[in-house]
Protein backbone atom coordinates (compact mmCIF):
# COMPACT_ATOMS: atom_id res chain seq x y z
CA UNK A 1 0.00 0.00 0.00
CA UNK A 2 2.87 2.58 0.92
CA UNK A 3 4.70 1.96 -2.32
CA UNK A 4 1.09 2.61 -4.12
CA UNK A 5 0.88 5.58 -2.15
CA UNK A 6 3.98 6.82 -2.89
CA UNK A 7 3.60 6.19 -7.19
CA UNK A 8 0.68 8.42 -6.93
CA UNK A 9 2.54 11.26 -4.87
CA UNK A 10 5.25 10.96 -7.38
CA UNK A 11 2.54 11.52 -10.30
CA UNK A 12 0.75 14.37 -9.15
CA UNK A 13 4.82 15.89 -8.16
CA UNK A 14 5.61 15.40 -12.14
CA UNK A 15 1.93 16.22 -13.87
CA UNK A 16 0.26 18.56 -11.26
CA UNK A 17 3.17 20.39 -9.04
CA UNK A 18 1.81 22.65 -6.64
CA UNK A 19 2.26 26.65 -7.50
CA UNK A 20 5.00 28.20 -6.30
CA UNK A 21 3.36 30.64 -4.71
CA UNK A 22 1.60 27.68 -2.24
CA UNK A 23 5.12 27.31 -0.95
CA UNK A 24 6.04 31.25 -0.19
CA UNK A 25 2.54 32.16 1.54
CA UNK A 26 3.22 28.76 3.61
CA UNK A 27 6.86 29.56 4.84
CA UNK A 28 5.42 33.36 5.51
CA UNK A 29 3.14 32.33 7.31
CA UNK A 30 5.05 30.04 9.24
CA UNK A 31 7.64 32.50 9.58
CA UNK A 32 5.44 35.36 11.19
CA UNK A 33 3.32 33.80 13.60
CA UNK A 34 2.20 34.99 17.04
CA UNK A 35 0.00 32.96 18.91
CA UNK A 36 -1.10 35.69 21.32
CA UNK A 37 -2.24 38.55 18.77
CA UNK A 38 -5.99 39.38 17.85
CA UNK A 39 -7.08 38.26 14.16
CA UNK A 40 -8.31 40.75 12.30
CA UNK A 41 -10.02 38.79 9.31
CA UNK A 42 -10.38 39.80 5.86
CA UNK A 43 -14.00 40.96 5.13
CA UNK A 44 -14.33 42.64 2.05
CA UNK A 45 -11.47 42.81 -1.18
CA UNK A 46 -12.75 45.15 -3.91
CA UNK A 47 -10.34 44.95 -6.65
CA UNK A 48 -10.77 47.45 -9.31
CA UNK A 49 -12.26 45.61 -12.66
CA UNK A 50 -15.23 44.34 -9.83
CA UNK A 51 -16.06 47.61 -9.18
CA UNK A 52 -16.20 48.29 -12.90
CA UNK A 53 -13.25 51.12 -12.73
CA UNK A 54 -9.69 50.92 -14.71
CA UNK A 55 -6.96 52.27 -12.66
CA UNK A 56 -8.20 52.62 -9.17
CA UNK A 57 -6.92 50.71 -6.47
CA UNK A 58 -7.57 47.59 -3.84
CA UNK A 59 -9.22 48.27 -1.37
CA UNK A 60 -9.18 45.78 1.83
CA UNK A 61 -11.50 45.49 4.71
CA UNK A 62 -10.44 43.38 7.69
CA UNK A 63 -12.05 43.36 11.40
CA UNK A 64 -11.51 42.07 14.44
CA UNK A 65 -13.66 42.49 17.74
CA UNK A 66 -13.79 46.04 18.30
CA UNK A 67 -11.27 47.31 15.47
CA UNK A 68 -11.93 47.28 11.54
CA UNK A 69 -8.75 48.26 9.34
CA UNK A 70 -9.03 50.02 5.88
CA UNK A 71 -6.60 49.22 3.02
CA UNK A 72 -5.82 51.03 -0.53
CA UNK A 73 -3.74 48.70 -2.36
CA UNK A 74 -2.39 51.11 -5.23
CA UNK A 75 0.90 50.28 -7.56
CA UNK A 76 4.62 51.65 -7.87
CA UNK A 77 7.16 50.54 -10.25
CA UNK A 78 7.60 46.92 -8.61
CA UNK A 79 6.67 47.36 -5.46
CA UNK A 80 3.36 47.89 -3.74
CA UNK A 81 2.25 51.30 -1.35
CA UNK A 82 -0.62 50.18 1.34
CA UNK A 83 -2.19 53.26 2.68
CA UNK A 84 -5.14 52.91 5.31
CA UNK A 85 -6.87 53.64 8.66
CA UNK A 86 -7.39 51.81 12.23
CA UNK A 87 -10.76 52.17 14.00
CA UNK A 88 -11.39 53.32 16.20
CA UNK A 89 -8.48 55.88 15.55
CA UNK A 90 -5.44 54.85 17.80
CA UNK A 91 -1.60 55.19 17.49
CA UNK A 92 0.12 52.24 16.93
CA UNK A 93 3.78 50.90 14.87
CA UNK A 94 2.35 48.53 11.87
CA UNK A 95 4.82 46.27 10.53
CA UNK A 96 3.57 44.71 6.83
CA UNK A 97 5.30 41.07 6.57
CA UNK A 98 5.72 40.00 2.78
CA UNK A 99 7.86 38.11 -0.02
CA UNK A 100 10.08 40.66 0.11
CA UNK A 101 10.57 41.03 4.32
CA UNK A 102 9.03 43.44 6.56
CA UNK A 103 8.73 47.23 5.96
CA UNK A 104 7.66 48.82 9.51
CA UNK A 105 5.26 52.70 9.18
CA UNK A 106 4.11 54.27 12.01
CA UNK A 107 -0.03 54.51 12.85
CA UNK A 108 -0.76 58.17 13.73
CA UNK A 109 -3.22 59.47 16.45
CA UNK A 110 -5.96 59.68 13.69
CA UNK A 111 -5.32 55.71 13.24
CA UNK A 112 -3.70 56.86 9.72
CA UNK A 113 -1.06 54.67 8.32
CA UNK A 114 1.31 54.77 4.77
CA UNK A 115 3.40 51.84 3.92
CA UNK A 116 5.40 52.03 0.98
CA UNK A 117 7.85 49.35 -0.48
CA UNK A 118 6.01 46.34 -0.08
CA UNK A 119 6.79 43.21 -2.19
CA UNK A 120 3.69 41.85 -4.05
CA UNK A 121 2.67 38.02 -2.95
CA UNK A 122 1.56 37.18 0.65
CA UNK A 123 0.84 40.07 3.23
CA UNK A 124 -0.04 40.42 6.78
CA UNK A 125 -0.45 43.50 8.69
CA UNK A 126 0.90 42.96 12.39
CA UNK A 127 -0.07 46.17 14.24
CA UNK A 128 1.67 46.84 18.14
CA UNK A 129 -0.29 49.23 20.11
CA UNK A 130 0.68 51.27 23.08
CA UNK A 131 -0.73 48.97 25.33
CA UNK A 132 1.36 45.66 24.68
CA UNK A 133 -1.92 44.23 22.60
CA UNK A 134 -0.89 43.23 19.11
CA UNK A 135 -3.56 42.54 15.85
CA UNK A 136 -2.52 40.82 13.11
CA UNK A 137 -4.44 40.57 9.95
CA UNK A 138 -5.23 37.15 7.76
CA UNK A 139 -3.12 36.68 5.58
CA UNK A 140 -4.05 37.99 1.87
CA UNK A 141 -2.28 37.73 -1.35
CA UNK A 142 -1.60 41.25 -3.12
């Protein structure tokens, strides 16, 4: 039975290889976990051609118990810039994990945030707040 088992792992390997990209959001994933943050979980994605518009850019809704987070995906040269608001308006240091590592913006008192430089692929948003509380978003592929 093993060997059986093993023939057909070997097929789908050679004829149906997972993507790539299964692999990277796994080891980010992996990579970036903390066990004792809120999960702030993706609720609404509203990509541009969806909303019937050329040009315009992602926007991302995640929310957690008592906290919603607003994302504009929009496009540089190879990189992406996420731009968005916490609420209820807080300060807090946001760190975006991604493909290419982490690039770290600060969360103003009006819960305003700019992240520029981030690597398309996988993404999480891991904000630290004055407190010692930390949320961290699902993970979502930009």
């Amino acid at each position: 039975m093993n060997d059986l088992l093993h023939e057909i792992q070997r097929a789908f390997a050679l004829l149906d290889p997972p993507p790539d990209r299964s692999f990277e959001a796994a080891r980010a994933a992996l990579a970036f976990r903390d066990p004792d943050a809120a999960l702030a979980e993706l609720v609404a994605s509203l990509t541009p051609a969806a909303a019937g518009l050329r040009g315009a850019a992602r926007m991302l809704t995640f929310d957690a118990p008592g906290l919603a987070v607003e994302v504009e995906v929009s496009a540089g040269a190879r990189r992406l810039c996420l731009t968005g608001r916490v609420t209820p308006a807080r300060p807090a240091r946001l760190t975006v994990r991604h493909a290419g590592g982490e690039t770290a913006a600060p969360v103003d008192a009006t819960g305003s945030f700019l992240a520029d430089g981030v690597a398309p692929g996988p993404v999480m948003l891991h904000f630290a707040l004055p407190d010692g509380a930390s949320i961290v978003t699902s993970w979502t592929t930009l």
